[in-house]
PDB file of N, CA and C in Angstrom:
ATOM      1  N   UNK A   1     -13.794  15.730  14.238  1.00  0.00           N
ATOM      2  CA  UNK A   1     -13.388  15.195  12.947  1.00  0.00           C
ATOM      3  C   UNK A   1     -12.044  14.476  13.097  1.00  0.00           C
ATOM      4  N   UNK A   2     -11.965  13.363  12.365  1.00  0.00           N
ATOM      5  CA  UNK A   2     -10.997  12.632  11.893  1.00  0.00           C
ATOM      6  C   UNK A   2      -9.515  13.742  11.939  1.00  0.00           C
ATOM      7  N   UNK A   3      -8.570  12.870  12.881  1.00  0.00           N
ATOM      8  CA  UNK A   3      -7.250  14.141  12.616  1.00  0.00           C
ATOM      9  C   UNK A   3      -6.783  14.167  10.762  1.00  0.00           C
ATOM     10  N   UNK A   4      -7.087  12.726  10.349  1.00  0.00           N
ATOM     11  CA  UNK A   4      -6.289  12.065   9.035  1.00  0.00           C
ATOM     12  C   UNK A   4      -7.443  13.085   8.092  1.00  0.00           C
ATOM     13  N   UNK A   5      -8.501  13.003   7.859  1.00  0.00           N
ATOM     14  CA  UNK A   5      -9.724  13.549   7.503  1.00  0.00           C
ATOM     15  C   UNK A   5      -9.188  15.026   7.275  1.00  0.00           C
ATOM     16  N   UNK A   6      -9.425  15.799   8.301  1.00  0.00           N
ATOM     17  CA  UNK A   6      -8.242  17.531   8.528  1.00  0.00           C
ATOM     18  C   UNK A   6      -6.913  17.478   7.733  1.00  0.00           C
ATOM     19  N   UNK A   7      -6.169  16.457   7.818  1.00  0.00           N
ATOM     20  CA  UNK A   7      -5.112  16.828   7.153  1.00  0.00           C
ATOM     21  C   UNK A   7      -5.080  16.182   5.570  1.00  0.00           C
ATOM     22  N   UNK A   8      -6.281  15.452   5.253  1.00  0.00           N
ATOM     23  CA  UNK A   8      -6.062  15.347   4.020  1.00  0.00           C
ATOM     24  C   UNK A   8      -6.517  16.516   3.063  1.00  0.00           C
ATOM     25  N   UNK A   9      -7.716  17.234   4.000  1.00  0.00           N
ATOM     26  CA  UNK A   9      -8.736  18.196   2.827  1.00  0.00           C
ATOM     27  C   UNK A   9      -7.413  19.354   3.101  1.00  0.00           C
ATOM     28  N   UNK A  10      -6.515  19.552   4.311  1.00  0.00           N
ATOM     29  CA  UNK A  10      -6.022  20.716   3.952  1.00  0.00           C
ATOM     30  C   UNK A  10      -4.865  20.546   2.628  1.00  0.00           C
ATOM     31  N   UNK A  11      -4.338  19.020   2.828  1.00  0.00           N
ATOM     32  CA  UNK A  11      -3.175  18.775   1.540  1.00  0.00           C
ATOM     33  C   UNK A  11      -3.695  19.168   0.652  1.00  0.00           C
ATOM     34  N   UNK A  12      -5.150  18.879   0.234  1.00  0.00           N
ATOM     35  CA  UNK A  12      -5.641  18.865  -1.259  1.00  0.00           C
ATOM     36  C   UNK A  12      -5.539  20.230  -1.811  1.00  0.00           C
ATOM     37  N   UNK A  13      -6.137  20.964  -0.663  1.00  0.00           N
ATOM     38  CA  UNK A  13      -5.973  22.639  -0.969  1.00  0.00           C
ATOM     39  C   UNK A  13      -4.374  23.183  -1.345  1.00  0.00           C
ATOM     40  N   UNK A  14      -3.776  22.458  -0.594  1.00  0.00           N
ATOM     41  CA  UNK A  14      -2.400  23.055  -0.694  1.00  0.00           C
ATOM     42  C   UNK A  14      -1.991  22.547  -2.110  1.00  0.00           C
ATOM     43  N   UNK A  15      -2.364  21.261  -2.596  1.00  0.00           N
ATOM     44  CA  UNK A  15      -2.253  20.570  -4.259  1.00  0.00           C
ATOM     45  C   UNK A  15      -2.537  21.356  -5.077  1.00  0.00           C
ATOM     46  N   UNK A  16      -4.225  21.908  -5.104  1.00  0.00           N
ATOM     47  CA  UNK A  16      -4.970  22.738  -5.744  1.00  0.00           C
ATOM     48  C   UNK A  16      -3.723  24.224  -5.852  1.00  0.00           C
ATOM     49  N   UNK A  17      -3.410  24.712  -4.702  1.00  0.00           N
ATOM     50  CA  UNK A  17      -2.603  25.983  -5.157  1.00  0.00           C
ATOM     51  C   UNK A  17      -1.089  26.080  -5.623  1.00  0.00           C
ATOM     52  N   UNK A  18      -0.160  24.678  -5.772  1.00  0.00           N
ATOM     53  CA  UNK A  18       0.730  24.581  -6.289  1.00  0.00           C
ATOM     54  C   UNK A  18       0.520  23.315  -7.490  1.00  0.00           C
ATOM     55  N   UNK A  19      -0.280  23.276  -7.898  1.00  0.00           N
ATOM     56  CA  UNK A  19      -0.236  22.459  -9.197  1.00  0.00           C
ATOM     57  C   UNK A  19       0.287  22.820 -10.404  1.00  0.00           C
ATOM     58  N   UNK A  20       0.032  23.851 -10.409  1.00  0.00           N
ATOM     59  CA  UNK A  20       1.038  24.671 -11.671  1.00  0.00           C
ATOM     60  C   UNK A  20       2.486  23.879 -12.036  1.00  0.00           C
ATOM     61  N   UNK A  21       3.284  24.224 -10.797  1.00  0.00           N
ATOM     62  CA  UNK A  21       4.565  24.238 -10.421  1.00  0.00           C
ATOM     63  C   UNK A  21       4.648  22.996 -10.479  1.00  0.00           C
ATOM     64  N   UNK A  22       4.101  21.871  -9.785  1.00  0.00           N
ATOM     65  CA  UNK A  22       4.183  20.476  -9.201  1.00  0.00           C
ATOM     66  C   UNK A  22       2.532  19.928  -9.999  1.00  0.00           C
ATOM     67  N   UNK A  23       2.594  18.989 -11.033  1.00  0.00           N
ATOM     68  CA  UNK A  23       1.574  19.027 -11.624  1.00  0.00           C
ATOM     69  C   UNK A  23       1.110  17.589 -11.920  1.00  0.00           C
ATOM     70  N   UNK A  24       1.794  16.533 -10.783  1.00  0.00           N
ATOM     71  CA  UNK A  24       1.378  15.492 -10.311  1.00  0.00           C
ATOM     72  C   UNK A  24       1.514  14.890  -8.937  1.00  0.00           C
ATOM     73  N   UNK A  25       0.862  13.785  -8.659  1.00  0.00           N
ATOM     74  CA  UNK A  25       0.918  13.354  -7.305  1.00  0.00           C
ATOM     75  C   UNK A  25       1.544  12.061  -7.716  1.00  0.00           C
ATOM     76  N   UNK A  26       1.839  11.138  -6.449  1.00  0.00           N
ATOM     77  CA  UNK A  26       3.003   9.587  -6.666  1.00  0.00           C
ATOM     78  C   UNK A  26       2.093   9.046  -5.709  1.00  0.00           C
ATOM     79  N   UNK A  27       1.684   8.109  -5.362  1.00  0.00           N
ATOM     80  CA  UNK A  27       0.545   7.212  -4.023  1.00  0.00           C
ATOM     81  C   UNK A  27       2.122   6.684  -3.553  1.00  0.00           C
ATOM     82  N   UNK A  28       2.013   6.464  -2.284  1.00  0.00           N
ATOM     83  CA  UNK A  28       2.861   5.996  -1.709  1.00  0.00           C
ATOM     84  C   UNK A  28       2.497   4.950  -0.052  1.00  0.00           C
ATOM     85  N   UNK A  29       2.926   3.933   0.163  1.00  0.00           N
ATOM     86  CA  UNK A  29       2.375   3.137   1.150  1.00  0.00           C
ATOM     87  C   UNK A  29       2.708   4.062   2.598  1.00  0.00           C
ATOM     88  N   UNK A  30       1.704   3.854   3.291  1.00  0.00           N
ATOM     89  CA  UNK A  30       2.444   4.511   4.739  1.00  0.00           C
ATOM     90  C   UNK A  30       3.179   3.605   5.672  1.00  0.00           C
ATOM     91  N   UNK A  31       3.302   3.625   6.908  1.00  0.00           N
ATOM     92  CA  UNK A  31       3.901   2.759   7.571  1.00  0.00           C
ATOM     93  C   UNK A  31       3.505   1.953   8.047  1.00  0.00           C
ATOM     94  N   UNK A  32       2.402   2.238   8.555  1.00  0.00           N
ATOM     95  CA  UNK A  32       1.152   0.634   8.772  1.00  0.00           C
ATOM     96  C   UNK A  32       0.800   0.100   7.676  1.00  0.00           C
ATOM     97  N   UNK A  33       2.095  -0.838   6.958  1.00  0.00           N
ATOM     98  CA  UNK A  33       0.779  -0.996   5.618  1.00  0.00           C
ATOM     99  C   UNK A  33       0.370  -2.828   6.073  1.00  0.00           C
ATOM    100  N   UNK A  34       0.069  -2.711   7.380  1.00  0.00           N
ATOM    101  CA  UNK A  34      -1.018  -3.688   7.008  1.00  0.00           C
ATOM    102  C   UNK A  34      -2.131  -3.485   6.999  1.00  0.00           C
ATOM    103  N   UNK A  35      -2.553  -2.069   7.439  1.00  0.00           N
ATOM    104  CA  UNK A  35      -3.600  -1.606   7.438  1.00  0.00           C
ATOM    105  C   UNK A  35      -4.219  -1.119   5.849  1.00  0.00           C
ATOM    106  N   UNK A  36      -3.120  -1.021   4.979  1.00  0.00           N
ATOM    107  CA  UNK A  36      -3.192  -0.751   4.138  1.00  0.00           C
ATOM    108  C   UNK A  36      -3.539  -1.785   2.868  1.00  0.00           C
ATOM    109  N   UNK A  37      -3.567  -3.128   3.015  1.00  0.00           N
ATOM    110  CA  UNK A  37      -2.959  -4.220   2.579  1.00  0.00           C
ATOM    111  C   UNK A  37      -3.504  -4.322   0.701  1.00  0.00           C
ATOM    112  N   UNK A  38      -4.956  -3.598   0.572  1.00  0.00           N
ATOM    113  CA  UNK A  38      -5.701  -3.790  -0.606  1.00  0.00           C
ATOM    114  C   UNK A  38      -5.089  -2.678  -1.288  1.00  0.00           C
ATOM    115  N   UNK A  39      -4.126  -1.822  -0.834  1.00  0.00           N
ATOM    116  CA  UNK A  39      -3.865  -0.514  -1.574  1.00  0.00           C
ATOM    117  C   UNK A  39      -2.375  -1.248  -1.870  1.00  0.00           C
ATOM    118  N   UNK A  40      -1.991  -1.861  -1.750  1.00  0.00           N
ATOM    119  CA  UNK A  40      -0.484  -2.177  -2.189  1.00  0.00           C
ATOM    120  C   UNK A  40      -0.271  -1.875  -3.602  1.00  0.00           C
ATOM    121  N   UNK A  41      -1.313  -2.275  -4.573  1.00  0.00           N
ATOM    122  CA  UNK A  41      -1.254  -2.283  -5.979  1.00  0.00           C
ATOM    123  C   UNK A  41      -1.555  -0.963  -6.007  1.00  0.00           C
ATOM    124  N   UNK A  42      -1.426   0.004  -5.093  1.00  0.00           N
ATOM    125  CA  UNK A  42      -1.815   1.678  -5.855  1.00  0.00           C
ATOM    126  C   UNK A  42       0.041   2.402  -5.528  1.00  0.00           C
ATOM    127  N   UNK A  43       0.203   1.553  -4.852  1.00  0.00           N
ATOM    128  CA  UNK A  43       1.788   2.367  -4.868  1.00  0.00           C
ATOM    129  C   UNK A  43       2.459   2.563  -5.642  1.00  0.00           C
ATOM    130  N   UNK A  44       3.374   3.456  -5.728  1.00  0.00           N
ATOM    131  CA  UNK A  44       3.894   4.044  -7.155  1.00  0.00           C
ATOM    132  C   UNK A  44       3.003   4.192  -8.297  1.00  0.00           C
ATOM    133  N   UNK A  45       1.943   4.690  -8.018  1.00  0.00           N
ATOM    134  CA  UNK A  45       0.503   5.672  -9.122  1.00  0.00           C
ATOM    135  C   UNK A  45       0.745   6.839  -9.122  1.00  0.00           C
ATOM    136  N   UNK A  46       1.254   7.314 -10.493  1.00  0.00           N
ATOM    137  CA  UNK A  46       1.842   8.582 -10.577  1.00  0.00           C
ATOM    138  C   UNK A  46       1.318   8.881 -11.685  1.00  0.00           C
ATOM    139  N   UNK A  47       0.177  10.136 -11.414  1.00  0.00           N
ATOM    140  CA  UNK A  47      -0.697  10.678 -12.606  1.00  0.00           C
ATOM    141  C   UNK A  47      -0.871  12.127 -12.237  1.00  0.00           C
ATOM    142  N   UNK A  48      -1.255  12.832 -13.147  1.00  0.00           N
ATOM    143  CA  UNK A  48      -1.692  13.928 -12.932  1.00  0.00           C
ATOM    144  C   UNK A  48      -2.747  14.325 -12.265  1.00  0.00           C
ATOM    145  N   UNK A  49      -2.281  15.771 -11.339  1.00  0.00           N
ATOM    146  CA  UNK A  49      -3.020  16.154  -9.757  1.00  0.00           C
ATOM    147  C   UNK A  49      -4.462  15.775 -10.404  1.00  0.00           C
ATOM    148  N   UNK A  50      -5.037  16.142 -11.706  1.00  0.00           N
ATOM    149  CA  UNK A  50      -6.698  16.668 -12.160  1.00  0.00           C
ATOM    150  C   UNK A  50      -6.762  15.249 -12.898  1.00  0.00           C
ATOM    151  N   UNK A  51      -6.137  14.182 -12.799  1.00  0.00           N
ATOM    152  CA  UNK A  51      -6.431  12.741 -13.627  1.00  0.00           C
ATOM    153  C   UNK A  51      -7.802  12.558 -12.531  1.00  0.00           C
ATOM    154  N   UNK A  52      -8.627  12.122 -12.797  1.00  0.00           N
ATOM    155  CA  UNK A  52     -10.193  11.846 -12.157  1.00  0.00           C
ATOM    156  C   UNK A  52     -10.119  10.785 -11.191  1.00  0.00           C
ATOM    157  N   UNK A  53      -9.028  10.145 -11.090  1.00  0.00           N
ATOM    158  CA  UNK A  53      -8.509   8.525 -10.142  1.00  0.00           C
ATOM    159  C   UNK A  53      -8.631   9.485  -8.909  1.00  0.00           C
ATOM    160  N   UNK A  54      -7.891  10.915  -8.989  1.00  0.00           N
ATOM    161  CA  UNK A  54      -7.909  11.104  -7.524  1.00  0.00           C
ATOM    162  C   UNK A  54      -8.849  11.628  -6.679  1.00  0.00           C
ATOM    163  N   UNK A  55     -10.077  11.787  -7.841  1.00  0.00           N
ATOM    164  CA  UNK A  55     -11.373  12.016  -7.020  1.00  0.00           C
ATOM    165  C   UNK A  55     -11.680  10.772  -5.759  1.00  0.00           C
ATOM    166  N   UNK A  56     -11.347   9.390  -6.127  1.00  0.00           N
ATOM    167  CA  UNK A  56     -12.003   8.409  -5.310  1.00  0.00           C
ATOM    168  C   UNK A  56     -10.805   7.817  -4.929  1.00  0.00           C
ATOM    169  N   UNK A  57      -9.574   7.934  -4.823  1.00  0.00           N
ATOM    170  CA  UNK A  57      -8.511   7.452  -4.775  1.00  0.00           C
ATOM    171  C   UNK A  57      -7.520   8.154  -3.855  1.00  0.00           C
ATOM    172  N   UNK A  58      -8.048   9.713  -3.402  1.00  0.00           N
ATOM    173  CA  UNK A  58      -6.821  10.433  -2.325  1.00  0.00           C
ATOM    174  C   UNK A  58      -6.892  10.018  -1.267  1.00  0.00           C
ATOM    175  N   UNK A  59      -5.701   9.276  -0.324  1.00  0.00           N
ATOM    176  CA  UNK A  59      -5.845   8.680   0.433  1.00  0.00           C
ATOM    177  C   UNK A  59      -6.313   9.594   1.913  1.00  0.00           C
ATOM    178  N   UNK A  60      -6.717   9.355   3.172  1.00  0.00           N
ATOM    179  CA  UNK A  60      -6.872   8.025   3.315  1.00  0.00           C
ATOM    180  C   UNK A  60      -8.025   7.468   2.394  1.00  0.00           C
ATOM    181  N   UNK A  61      -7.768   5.745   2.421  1.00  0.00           N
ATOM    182  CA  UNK A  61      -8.650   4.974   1.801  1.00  0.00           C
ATOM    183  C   UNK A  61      -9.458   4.177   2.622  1.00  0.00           C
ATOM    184  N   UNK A  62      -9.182   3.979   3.565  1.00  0.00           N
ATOM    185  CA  UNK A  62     -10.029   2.793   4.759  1.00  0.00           C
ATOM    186  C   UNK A  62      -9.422   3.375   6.323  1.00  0.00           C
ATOM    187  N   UNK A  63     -10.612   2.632   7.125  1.00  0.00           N
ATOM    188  CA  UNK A  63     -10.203   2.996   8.698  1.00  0.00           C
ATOM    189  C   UNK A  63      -8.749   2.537   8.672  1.00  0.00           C
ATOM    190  N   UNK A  64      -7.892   3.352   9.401  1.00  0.00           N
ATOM    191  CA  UNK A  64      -6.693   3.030   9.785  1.00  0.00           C
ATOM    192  C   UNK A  64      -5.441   3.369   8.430  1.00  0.00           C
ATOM    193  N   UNK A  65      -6.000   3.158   7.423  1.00  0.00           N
ATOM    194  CA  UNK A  65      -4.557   3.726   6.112  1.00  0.00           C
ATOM    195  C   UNK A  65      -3.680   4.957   6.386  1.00  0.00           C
ATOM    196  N   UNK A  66      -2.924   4.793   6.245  1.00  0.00           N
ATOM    197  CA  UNK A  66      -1.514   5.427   6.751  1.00  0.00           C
ATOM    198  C   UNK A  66      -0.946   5.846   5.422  1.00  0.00           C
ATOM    199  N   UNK A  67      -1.555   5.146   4.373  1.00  0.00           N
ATOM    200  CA  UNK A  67      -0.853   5.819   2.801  1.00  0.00           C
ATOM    201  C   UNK A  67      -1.000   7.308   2.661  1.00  0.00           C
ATOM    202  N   UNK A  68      -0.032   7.643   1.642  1.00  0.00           N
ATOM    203  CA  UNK A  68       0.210   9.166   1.224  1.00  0.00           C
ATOM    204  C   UNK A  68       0.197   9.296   0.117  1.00  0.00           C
ATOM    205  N   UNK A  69       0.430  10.764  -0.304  1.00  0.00           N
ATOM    206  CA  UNK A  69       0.540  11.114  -1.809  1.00  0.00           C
ATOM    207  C   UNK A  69       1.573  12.044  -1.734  1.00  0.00           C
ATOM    208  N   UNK A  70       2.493  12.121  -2.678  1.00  0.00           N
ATOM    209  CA  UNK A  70       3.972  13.277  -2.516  1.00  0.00           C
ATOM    210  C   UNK A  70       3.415  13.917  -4.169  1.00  0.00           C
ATOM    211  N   UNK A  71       3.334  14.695  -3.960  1.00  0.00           N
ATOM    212  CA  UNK A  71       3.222  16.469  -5.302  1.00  0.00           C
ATOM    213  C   UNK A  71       4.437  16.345  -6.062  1.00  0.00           C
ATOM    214  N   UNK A  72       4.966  16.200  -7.061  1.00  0.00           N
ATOM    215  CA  UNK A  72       6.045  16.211  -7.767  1.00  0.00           C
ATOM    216  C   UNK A  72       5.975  17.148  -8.759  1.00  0.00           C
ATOM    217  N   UNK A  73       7.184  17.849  -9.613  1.00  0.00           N
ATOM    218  CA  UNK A  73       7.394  18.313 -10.850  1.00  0.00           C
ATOM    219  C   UNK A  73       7.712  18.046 -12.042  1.00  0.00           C
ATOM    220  N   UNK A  74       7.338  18.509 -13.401  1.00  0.00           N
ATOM    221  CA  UNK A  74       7.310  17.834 -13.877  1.00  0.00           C
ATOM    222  C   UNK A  74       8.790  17.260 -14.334  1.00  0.00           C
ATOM    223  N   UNK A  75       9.745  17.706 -14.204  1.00  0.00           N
ATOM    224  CA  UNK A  75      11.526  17.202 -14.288  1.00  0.00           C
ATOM    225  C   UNK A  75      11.251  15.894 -12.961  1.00  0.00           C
ATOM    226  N   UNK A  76      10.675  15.999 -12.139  1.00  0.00           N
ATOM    227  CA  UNK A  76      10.794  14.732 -11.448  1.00  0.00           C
ATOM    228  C   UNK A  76       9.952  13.359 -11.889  1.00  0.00           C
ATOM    229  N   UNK A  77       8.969  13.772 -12.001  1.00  0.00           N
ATOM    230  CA  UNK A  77       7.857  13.039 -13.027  1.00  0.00           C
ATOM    231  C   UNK A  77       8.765  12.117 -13.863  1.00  0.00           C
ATOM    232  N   UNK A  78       9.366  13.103 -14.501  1.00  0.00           N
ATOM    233  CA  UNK A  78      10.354  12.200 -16.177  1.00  0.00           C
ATOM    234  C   UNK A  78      10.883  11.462 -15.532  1.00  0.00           C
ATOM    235  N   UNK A  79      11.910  11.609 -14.570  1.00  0.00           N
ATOM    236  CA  UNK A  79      12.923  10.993 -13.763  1.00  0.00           C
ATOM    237  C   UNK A  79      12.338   9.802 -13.450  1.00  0.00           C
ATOM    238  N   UNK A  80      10.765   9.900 -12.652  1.00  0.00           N
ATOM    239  CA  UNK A  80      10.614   8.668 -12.113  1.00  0.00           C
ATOM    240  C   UNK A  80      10.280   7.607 -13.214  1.00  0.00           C
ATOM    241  N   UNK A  81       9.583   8.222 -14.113  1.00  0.00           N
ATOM    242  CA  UNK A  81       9.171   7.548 -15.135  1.00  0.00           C
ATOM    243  C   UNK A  81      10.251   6.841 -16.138  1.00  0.00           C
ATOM    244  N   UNK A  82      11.315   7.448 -16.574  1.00  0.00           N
ATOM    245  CA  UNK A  82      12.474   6.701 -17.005  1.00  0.00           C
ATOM    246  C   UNK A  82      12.971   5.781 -15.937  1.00  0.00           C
ATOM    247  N   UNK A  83      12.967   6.223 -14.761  1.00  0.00           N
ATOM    248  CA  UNK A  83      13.404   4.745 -13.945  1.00  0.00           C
ATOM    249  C   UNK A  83      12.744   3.348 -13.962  1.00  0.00           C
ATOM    250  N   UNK A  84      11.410   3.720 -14.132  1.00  0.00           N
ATOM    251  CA  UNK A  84      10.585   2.565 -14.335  1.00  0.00           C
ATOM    252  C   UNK A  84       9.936   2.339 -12.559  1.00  0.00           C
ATOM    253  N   UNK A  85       9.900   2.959 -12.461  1.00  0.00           N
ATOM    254  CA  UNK A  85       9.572   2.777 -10.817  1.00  0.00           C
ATOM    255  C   UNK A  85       8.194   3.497 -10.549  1.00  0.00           C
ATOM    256  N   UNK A  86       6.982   3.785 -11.792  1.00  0.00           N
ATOM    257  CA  UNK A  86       6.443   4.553 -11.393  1.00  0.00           C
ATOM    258  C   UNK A  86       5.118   3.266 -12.417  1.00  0.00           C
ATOM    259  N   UNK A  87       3.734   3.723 -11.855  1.00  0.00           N
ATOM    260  CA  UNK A  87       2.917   2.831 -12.612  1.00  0.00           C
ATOM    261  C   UNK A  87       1.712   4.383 -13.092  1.00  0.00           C
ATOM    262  N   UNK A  88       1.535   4.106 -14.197  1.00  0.00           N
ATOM    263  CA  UNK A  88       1.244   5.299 -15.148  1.00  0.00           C
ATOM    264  C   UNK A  88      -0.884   5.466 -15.508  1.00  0.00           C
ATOM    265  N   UNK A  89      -1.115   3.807 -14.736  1.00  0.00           N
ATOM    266  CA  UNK A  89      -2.571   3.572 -14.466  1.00  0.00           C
ATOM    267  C   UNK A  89      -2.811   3.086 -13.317  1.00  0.00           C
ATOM    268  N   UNK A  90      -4.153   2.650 -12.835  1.00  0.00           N
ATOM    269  CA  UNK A  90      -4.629   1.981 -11.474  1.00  0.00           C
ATOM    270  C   UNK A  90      -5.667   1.597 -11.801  1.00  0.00           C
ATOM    271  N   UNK A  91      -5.864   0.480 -10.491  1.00  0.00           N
ATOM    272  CA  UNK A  91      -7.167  -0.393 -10.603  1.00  0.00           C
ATOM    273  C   UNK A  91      -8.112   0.702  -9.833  1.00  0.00           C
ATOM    274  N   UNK A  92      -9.571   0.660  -9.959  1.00  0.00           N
ATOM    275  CA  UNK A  92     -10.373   1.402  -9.217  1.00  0.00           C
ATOM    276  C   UNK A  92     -11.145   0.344  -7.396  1.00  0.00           C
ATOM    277  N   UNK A  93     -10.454  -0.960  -7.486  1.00  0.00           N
ATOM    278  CA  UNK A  93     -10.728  -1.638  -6.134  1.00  0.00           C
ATOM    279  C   UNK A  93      -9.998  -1.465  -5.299  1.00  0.00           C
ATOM    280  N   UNK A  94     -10.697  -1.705  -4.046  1.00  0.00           N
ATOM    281  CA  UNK A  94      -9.027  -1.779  -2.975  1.00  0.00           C
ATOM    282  C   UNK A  94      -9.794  -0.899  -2.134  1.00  0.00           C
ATOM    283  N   UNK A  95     -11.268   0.376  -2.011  1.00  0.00           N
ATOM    284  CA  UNK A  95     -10.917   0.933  -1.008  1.00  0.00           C
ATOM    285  C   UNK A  95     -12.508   0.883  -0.663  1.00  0.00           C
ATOM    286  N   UNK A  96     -12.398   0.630   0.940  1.00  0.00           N
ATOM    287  CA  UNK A  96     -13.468   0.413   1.846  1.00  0.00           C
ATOM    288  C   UNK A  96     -14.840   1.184   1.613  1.00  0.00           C
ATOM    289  N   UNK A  97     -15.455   0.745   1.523  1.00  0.00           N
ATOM    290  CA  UNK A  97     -17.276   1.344   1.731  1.00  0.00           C
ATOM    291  C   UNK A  97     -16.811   2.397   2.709  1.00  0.00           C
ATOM    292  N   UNK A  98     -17.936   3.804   1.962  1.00  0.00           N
ATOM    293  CA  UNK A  98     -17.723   4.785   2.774  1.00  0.00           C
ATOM    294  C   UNK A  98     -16.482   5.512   1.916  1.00  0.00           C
ATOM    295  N   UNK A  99     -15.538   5.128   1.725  1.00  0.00           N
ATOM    296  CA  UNK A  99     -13.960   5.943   1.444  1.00  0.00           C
ATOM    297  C   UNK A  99     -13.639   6.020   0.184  1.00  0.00           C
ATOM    298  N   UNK A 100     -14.637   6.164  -0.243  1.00  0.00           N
ATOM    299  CA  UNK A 100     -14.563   6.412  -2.454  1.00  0.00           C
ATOM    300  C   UNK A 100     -14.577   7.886  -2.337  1.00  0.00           C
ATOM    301  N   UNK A 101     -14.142   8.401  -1.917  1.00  0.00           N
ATOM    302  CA  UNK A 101     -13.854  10.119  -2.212  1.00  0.00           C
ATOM    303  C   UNK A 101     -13.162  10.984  -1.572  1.00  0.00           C
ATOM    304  N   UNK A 102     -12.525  12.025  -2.344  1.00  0.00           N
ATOM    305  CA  UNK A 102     -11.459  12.845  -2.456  1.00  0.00           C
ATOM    306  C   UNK A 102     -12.100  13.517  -1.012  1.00  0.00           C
ATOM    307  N   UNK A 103     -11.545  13.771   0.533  1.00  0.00           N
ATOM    308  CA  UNK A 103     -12.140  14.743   0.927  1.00  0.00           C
ATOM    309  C   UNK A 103     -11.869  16.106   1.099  1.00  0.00           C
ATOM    310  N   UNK A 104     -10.804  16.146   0.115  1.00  0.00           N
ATOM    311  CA  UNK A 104     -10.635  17.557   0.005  1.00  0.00           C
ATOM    312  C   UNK A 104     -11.697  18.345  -1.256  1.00  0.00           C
ATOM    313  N   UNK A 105     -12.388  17.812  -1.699  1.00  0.00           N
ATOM    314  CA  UNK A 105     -12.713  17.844  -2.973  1.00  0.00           C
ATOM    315  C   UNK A 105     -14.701  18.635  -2.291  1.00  0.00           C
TER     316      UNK A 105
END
C-alpha cells in the first residue's frame, strides 16, 4: 500500500478521536505543488471535520499530491476567519479519477 494512502487513513482516525477538542480541518498546499496544481483553489478550506466536502476532498487527491490538512480549534478557527485568510466553501473539481474519497473513511 501507498505510504501517503497509510498515513492518510491513520490521520483520519486520529481526526475522528480529537474532534471534540479540534472541530475543524484547514486544506493546505504541500510542497510539490506542482503536482498539486488543480487543488490550488482548495487551499485555505476551512470547514468542519463532519462538513461532507471531506468525504471526497481528504487529501491525497491525485498521483503525486503532497497537500495536507491541519485539525484546528475552535479559538483558532475564529482567528483564522477574522483574518480573512480562510475560504469558508469549495469547488467539488480539481481531483483525479480514482481519488474522490476520504480513505480514511
Amino acid at each position: 500500500m501507498d505510504i501517503r494512502i497509510e498515513r492518510a487513513t491513520a490521520q483520519w482516525q486520529r481526526i475522528q478521536r480529537s474532534k471534540r477538542a479540534m472541530p475543524y480541518l484547514l486544506y493546505h498546499l504541500g510542497p510539490r505543488r506542482e503536482a498539486c496544481g488543480l487543488h490550488l483553489k482548495w487551499d485555505g478550506v476551512l470547514l468542519p471535520v463532519d462538513d461532507p466536502w471531506w468525504r471526497t476532498h481528504f487529501p491525497p487527491n491525485s498521483n503525486g499530491c503532497t497537500c495536507g490538512v491541519r485539525q484546528i480549534s475552535k479559538h483558532e478557527h475564529q482567528k483564522i476567519l477574522a483574518s480573512g485568510k480562510a475560504k469558508t466553501s469549495a469547488s467539488d473539481d480539481g481531483i483525479e479519477p480514482g481519488w474522490a474519497f476520504n480513505l480514511g473513511l
